[in-house]
C-alpha atoms as a PDB file:
ATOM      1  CA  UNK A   1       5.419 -23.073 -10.911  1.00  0.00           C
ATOM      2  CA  UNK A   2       6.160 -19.346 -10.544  1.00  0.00           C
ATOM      3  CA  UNK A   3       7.279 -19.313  -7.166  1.00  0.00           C
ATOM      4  CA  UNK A   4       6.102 -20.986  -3.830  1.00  0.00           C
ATOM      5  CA  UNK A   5       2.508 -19.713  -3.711  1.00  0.00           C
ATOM      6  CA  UNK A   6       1.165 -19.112  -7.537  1.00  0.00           C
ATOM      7  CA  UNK A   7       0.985 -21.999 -10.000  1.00  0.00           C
ATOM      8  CA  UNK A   8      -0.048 -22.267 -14.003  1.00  0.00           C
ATOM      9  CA  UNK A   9      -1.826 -25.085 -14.837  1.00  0.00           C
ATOM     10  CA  UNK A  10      -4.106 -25.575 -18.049  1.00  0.00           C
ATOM     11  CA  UNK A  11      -7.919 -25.766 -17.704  1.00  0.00           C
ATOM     12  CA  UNK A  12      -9.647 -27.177 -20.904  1.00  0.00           C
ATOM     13  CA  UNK A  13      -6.350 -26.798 -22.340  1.00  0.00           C
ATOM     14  CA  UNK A  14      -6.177 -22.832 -21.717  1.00  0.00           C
ATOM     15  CA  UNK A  15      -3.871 -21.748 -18.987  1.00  0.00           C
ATOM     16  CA  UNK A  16      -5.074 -20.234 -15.956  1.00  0.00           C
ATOM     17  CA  UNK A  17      -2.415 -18.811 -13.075  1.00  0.00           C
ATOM     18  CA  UNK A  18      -3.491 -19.620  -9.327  1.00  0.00           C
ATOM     19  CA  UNK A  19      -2.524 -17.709  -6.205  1.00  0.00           C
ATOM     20  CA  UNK A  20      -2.664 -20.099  -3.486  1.00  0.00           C
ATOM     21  CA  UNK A  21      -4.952 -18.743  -0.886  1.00  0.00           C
ATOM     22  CA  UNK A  22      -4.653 -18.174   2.545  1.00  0.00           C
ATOM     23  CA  UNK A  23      -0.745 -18.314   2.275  1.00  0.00           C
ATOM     24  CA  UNK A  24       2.121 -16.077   1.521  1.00  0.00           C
ATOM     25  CA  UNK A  25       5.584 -18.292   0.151  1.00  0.00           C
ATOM     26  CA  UNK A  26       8.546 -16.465   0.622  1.00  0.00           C
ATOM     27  CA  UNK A  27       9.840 -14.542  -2.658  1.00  0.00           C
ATOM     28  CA  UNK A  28      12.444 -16.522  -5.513  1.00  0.00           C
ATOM     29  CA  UNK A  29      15.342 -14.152  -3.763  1.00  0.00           C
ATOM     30  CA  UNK A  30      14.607 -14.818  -0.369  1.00  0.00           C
ATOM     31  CA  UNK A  31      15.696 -17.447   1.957  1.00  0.00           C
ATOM     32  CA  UNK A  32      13.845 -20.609   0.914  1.00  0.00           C
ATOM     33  CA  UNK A  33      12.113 -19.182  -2.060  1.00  0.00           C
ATOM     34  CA  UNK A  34      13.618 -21.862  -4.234  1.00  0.00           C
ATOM     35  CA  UNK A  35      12.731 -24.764  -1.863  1.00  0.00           C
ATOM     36  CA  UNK A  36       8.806 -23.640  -1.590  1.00  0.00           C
ATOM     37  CA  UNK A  37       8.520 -23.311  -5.534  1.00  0.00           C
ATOM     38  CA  UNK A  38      10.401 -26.723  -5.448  1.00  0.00           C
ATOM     39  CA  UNK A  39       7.686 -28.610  -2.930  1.00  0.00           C
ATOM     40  CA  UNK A  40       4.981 -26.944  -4.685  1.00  0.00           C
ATOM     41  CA  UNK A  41       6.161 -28.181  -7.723  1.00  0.00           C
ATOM     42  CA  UNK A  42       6.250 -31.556  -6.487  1.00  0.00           C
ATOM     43  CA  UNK A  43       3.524 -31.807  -5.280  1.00  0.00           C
ATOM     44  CA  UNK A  44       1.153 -30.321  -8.039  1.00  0.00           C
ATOM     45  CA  UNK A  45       3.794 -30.520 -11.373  1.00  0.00           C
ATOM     46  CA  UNK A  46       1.828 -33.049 -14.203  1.00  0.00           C
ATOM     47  CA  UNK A  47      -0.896 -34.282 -11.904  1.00  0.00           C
ATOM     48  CA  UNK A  48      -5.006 -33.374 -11.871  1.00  0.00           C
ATOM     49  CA  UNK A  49      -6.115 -31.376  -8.982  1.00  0.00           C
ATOM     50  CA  UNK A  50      -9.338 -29.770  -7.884  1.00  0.00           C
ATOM     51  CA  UNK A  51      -9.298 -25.600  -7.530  1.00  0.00           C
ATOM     52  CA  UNK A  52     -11.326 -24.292  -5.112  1.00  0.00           C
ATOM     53  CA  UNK A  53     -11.786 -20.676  -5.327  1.00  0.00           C
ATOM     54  CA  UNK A  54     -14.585 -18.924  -3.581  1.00  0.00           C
ATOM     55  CA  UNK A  55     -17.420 -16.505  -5.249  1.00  0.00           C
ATOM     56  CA  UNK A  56     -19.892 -17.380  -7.886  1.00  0.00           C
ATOM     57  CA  UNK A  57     -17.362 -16.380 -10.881  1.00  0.00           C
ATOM     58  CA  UNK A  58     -14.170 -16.799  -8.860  1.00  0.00           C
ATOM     59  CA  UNK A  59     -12.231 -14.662  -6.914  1.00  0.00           C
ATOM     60  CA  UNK A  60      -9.176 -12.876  -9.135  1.00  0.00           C
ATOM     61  CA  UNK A  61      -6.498 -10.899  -7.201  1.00  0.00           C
ATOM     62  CA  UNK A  62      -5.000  -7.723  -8.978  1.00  0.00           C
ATOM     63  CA  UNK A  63      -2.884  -9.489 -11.343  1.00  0.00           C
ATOM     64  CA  UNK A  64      -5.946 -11.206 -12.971  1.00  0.00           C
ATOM     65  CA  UNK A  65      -4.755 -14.331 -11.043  1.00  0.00           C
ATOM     66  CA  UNK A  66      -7.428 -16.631  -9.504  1.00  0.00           C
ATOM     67  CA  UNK A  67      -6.963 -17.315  -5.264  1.00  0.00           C
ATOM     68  CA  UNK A  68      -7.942 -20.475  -4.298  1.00  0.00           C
ATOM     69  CA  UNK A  69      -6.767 -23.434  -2.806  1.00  0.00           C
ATOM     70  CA  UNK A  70      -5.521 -26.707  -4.887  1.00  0.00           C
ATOM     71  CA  UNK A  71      -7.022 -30.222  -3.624  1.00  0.00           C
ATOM     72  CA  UNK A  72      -4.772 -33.143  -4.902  1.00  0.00           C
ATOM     73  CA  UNK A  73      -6.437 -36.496  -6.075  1.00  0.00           C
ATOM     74  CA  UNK A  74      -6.255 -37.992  -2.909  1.00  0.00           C
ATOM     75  CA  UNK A  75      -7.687 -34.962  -1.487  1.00  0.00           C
ATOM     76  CA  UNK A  76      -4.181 -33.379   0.055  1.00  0.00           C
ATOM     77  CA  UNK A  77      -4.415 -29.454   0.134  1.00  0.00           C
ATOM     78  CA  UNK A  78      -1.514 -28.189  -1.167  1.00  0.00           C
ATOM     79  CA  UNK A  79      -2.189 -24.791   0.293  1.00  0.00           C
ATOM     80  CA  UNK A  80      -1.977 -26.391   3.604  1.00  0.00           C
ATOM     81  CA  UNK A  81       0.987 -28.711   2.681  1.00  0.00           C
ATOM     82  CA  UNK A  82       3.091 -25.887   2.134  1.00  0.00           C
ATOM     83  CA  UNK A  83       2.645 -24.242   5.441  1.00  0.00           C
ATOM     84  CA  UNK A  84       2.684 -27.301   7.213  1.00  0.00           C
ATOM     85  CA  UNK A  85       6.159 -28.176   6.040  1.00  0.00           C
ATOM     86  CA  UNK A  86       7.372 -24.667   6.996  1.00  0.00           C
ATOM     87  CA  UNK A  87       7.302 -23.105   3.265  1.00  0.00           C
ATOM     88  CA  UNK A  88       5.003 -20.564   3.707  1.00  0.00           C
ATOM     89  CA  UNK A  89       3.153 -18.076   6.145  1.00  0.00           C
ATOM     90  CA  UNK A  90      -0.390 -17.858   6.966  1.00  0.00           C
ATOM     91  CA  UNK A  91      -1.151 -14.871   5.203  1.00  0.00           C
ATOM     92  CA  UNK A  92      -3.026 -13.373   8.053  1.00  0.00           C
ATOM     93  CA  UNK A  93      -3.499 -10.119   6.344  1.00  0.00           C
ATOM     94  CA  UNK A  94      -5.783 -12.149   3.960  1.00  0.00           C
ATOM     95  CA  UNK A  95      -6.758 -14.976   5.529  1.00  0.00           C
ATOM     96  CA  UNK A  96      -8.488 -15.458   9.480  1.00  0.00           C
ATOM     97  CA  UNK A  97      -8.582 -19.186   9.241  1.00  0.00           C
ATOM     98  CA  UNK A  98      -7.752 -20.932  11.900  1.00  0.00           C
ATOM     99  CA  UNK A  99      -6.410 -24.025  10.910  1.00  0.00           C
ATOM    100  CA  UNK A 100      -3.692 -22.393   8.368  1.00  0.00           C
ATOM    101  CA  UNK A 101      -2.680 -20.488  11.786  1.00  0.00           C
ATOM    102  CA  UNK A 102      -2.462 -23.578  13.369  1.00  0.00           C
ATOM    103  CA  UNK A 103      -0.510 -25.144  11.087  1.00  0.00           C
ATOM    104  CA  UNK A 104       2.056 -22.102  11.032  1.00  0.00           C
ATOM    105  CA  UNK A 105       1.908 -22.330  14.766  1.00  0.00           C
ATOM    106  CA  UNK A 106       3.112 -26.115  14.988  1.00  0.00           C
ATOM    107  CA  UNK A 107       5.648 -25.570  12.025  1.00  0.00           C
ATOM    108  CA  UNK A 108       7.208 -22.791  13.763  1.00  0.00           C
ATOM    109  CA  UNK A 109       7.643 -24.740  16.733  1.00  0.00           C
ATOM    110  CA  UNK A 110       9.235 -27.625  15.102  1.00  0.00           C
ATOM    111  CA  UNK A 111      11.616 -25.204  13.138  1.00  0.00           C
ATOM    112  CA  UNK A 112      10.770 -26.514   9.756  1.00  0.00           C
ATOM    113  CA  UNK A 113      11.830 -25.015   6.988  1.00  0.00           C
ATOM    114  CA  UNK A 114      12.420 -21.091   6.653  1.00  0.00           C
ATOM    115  CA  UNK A 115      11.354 -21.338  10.496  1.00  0.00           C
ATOM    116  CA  UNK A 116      14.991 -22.853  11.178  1.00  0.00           C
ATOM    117  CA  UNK A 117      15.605 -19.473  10.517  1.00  0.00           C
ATOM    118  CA  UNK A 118      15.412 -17.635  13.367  1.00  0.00           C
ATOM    119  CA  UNK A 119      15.787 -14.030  11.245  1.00  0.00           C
ATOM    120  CA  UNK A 120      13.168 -15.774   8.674  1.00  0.00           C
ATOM    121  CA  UNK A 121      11.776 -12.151   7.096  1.00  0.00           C
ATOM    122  CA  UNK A 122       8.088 -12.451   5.970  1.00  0.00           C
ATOM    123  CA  UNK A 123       7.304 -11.939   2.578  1.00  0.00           C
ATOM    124  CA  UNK A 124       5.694  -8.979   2.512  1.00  0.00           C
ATOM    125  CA  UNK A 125       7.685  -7.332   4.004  1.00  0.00           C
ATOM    126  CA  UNK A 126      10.401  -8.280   1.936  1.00  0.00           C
ATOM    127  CA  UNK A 127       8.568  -6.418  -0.936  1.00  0.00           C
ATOM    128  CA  UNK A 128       8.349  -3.375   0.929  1.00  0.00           C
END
């Protein structure tokens, strides 16, 4: 795991990075950076998983990583498992789907996570 929304994992034994789509973790220095890389790597570390990523060849962000979202065995989406347990945004700026907001919204309310935070600082704007 590189941090709480891009993984490495090997395809055909060559390795391939993966920005989890639709979400935005919050960065290895910031509050809760640690616990999202931690979740994500348990729940994707050593196991098979699906990755979905959307246009005929893929879609690659700038840093010749591939966005999609990662489907456990049992069909859990990890994307969605990280937002739902209040390590991660929607990444709105990116993303218009409805269910990641709704997910956000029902995290924030419950306080989980970096939401416990009440001056929780978004990740991009952490990079600014």
């Amino acid at each position: 795991m590189k941090d709480g929304d891009t993984v490495e994992g090997l395809y055909y034994q060559l390795p391939m990075k993966i920005r989890l789509e639709h979400i935005d973790a919050p960065e290895k220095k910031q509050s809760f950076g640690t616990k999202a890389k931690e979740k994500l790597s348990d729940l994707c570390f050593g196991k098979m998983v699906t990755v979905i990523s959307k246009g005929k060849n893929g879609n690659y962000d700038s840093r010749g990583r591939i966005i999609a979202e990662i489907f456990l065995e049992d069909g859990t989406n990890v994307n969605k498992e990280m937002v739902k347990a209040g390590l991660a945004w929607h990444f709105k700026k990116y993303s218009s789907d409805a269910e990641y907001a709704r997910l956000e919204d029902v995290a924030r309310s419950k306080k989980l996570g970096l939401w416990s935070d009440p001056n929780s600082v978004s990740p991009w704007s952490f990079r600014k």
